[in-house]
Protein backbone atom coordinates (compact mmCIF):
# COMPACT_ATOMS: atom_id res chain seq x y z
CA UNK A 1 -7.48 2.27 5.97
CA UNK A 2 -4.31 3.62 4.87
CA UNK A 3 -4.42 6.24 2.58
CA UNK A 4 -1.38 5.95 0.03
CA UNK A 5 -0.81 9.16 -2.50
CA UNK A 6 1.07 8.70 -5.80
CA UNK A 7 3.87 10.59 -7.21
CA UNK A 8 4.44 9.58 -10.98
CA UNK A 9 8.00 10.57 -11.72
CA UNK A 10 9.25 11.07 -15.47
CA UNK A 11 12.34 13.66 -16.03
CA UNK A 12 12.27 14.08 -12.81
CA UNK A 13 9.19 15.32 -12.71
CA UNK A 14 5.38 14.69 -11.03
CA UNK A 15 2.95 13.44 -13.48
CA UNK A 16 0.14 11.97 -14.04
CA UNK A 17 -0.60 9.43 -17.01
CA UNK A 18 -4.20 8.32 -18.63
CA UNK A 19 -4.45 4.50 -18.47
CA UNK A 20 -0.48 4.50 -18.44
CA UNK A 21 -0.75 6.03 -21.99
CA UNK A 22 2.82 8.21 -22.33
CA UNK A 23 1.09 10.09 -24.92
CA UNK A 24 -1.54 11.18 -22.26
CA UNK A 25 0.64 13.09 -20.11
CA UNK A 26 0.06 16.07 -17.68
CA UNK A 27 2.95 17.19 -15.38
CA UNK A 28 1.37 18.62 -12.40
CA UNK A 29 4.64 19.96 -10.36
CA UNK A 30 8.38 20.44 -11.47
CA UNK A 31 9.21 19.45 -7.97
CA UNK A 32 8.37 16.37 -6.35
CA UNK A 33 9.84 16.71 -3.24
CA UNK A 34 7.24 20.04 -2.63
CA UNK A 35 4.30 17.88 -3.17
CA UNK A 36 5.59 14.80 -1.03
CA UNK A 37 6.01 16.99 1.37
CA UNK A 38 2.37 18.41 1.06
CA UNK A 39 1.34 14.91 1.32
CA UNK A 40 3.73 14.37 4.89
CA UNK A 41 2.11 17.81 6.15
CA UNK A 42 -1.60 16.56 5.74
CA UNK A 43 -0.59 14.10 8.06
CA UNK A 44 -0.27 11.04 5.44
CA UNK A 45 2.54 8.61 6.19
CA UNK A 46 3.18 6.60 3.32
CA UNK A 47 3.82 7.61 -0.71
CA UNK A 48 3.62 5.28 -3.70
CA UNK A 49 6.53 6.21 -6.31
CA UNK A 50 6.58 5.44 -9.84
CA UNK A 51 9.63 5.79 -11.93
CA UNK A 52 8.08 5.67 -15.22
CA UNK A 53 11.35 6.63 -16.98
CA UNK A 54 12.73 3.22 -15.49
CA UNK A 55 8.84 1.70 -16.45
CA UNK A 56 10.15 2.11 -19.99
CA UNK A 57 13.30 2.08 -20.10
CA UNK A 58 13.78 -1.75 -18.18
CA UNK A 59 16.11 0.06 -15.46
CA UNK A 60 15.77 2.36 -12.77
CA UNK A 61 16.10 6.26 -13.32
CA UNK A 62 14.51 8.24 -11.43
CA UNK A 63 16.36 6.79 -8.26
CA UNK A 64 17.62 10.82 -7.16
CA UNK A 65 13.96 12.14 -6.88
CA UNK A 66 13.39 8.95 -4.05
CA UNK A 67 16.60 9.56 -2.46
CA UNK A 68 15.49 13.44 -2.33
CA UNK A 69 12.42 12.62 -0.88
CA UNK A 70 13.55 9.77 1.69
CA UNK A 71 16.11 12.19 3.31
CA UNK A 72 13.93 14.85 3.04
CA UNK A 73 10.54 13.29 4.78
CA UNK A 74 9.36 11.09 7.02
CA UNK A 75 6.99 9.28 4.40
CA UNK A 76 7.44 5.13 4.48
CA UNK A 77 8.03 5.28 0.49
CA UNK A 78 7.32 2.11 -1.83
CA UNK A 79 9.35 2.37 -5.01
CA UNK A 80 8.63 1.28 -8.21
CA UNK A 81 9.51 1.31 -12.04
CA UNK A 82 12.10 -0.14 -13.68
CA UNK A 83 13.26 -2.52 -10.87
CA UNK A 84 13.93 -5.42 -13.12
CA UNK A 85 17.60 -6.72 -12.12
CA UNK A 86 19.91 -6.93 -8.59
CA UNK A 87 21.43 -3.73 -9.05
CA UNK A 88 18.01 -2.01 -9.80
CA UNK A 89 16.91 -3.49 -6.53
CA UNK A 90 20.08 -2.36 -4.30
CA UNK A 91 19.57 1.64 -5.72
CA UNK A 92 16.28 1.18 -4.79
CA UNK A 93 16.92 0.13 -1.12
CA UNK A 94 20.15 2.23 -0.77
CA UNK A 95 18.21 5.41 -1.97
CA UNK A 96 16.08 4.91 1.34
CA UNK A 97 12.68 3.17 0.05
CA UNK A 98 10.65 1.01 2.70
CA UNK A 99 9.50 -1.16 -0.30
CA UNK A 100 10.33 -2.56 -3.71
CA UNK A 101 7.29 -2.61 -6.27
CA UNK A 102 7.51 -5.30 -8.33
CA UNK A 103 4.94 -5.91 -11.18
CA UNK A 104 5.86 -7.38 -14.23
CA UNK A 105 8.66 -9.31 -13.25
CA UNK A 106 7.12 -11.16 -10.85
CA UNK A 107 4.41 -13.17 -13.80
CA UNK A 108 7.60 -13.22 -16.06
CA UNK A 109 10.86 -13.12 -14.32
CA UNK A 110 9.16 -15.26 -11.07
CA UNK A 111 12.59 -16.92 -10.68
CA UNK A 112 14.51 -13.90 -10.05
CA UNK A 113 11.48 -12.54 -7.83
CA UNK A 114 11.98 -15.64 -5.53
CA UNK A 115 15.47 -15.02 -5.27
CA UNK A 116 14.89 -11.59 -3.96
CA UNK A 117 12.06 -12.65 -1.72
CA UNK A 118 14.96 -15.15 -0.14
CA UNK A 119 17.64 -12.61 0.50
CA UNK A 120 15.52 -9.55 1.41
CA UNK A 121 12.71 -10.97 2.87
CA UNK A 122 9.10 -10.61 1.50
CA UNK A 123 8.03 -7.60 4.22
CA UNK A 124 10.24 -5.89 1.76
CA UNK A 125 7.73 -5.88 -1.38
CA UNK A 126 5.03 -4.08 -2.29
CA UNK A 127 3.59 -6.72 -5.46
CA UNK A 128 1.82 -5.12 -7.59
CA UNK A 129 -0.73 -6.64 -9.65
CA UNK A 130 -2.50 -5.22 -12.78
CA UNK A 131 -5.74 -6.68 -14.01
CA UNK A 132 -7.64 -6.80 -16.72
CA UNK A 133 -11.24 -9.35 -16.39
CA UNK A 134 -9.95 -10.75 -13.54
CA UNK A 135 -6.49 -11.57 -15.66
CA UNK A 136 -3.10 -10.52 -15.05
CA UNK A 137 -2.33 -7.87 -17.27
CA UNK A 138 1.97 -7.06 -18.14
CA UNK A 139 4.41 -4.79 -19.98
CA UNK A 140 2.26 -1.45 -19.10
CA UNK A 141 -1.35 -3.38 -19.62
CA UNK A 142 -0.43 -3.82 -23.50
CA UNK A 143 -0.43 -7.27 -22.73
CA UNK A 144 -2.95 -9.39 -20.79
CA UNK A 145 -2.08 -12.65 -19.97
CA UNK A 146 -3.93 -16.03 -19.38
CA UNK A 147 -3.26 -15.82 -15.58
CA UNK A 148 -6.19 -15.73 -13.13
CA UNK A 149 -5.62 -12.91 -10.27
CA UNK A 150 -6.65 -15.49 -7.80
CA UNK A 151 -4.22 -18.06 -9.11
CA UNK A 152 -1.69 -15.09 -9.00
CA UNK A 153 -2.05 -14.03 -5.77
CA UNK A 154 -2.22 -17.72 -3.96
CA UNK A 155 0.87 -18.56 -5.00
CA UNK A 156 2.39 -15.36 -4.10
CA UNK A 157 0.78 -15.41 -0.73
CA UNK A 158 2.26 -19.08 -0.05
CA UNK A 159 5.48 -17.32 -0.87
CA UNK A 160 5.15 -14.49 1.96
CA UNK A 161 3.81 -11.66 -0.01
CA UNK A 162 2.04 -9.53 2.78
CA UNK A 163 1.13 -6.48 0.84
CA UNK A 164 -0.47 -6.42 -2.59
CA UNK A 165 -2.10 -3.74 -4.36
CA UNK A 166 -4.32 -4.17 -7.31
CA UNK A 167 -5.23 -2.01 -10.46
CA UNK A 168 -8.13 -2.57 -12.79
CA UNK A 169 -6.71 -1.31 -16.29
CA UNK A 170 -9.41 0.18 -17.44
CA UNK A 171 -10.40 2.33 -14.67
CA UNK A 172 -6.98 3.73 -13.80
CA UNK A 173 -6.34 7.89 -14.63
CA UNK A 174 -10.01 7.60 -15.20
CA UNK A 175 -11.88 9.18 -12.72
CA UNK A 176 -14.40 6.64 -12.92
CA UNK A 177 -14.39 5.14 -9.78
CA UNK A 178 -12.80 1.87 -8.49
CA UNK A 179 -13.71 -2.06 -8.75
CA UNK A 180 -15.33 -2.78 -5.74
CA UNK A 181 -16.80 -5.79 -6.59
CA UNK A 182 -13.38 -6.85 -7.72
CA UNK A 183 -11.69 -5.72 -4.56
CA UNK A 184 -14.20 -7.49 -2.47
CA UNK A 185 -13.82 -10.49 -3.77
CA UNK A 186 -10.34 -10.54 -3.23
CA UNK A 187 -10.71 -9.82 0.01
CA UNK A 188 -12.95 -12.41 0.78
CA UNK A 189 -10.27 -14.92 -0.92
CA UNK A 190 -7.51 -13.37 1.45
CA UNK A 191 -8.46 -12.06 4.01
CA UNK A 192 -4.68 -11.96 5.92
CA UNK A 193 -3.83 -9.98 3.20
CA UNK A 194 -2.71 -6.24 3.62
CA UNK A 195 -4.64 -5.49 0.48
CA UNK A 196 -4.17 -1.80 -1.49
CA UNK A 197 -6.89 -0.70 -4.21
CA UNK A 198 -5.30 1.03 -7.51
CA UNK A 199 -7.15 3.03 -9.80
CA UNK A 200 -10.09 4.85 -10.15
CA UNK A 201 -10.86 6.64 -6.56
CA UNK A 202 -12.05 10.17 -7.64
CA UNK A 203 -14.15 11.39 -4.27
CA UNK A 204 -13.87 11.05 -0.64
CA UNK A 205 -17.32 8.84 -1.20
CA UNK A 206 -14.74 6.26 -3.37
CA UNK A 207 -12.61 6.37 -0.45
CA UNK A 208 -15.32 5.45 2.11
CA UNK A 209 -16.65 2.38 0.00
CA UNK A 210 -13.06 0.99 0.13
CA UNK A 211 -12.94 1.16 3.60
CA UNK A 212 -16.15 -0.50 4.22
CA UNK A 213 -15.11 -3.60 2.29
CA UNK A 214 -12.04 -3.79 4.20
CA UNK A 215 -9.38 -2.62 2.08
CA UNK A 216 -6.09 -2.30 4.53
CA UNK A 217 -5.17 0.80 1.83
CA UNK A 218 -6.38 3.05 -1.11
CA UNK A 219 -3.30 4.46 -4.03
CA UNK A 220 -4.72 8.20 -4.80
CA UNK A 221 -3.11 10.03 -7.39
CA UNK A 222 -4.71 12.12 -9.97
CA UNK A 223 -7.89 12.66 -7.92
CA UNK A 224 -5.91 14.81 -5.81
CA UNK A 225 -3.88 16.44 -8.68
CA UNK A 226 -7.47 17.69 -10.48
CA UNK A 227 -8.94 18.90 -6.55
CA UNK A 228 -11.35 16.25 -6.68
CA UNK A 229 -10.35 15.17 -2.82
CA UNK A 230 -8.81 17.94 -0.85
CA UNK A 231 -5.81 16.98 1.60
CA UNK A 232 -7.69 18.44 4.22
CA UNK A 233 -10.48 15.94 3.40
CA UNK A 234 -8.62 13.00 4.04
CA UNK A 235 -8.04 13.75 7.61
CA UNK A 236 -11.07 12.11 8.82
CA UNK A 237 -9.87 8.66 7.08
CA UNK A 238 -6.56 9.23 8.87
């Protein structure tokens, strides 16, 4: 299992959000690129980045901090936040990310998702899919729609989708542990799928229950930021 750490990015800094609530905001460094390449000297390959700025804003603008970080490291970096039209997308790639995170956009912009999936090819996305009950939840989890996450991911799986990772609302920021019983299940239902868990991991004994269903990767943010898991931990998952 691949062990993915998150860098939350607003004014160009690394922060960490409760339950994406801007309100409930801590900024743990002033310079990203320091802890990505923390991250790159525990041995970790891979780093999830999330523009929150562009989250808000509809357009991508954090795009300097990934371009500082890409040239910078050897991490494989999925980018996200903000990526909502072509040009969003191009920045994205041209700034050096392995992967475009798309969320939102692909439950209510699917048209111009396809359309990317076409030119780029889907080995290029990371899709990202919020949940709320076992419903697809949009626009920062303020909205939940009437969309099953099985239904969700089928149809994005027919269209090529390799890599998905999946965040229960109302554990994420939390501490509280993650939805294994969630994950499992859609697991089971996909089992080709390289499938990321989202939300919730706060120990090393988290980590270890995701691996034993089978998830193919675990997102890990603020549980490092509070010293919950140490980097040195995670060597033994590496």
């Amino acid at each position: 299992m691949q062990i993915i750490p998150a860098i939350d990015i607003i004014d160009g800094k690394c922060v960490r959000l409760t339950q994406g609530d801007y309100a409930q905001k801590t900024i743990y460094n002033e310079n990203p690129l320091e802890v990505a390449k923390e991250f790159e000297g525990a041995g970790l390959k891979r780093l999830h980045l999330v523009d929150l700025d562009g989250a808000k804003e509809g357009a991508v603008k954090n795009w300097a901090v990934l371009q500082q970080i890409a040239a910078n490291t050897s991490l494989s970096i999925d980018f996200g936040g903000g990526i909502k039209q072509d040009k969003d997308l191009k920045i994205v790639f041209e700034s050096g990310a392995a992967y475009a995170t798309i969320g939102s956009l692909a439950v209510k912009q699917s048209e111009i998702f396809q359309g990317w999936l076409n030119d780029y090819g889907a080995d290029k996305f990371l899709l990202g899919a919020d949940v709320k009950s076992e419903k697809i939840a949009v626009a920062g989890w303020l909205e939940t729609t009437d969309i099953d996450i099985y239904d969700f991911l089928t149809d994005y799986v027919a269209k090529g989708i390799q890599q998905v990772f999946c965040t229960d609302v109302s554990k994420d920021g939390k501490l509280e542990g993650p939805s294994i019983d969630l994950y499992q299940k859609i697991i089971q239902k996909f089992p080709s799928l390289w499938f990321i868990a989202s939300g919730g991991v706060s120990s090393m004994e988290d980590l270890y229950a995701l691996k034993d269903i089978g998830c193919s990767g675990a997102i890990v943010g603020k549980a490092i930021y509070e010293g919950r898991i140490q980097l040195s931990e995670l060597k033994d998952l590496l």
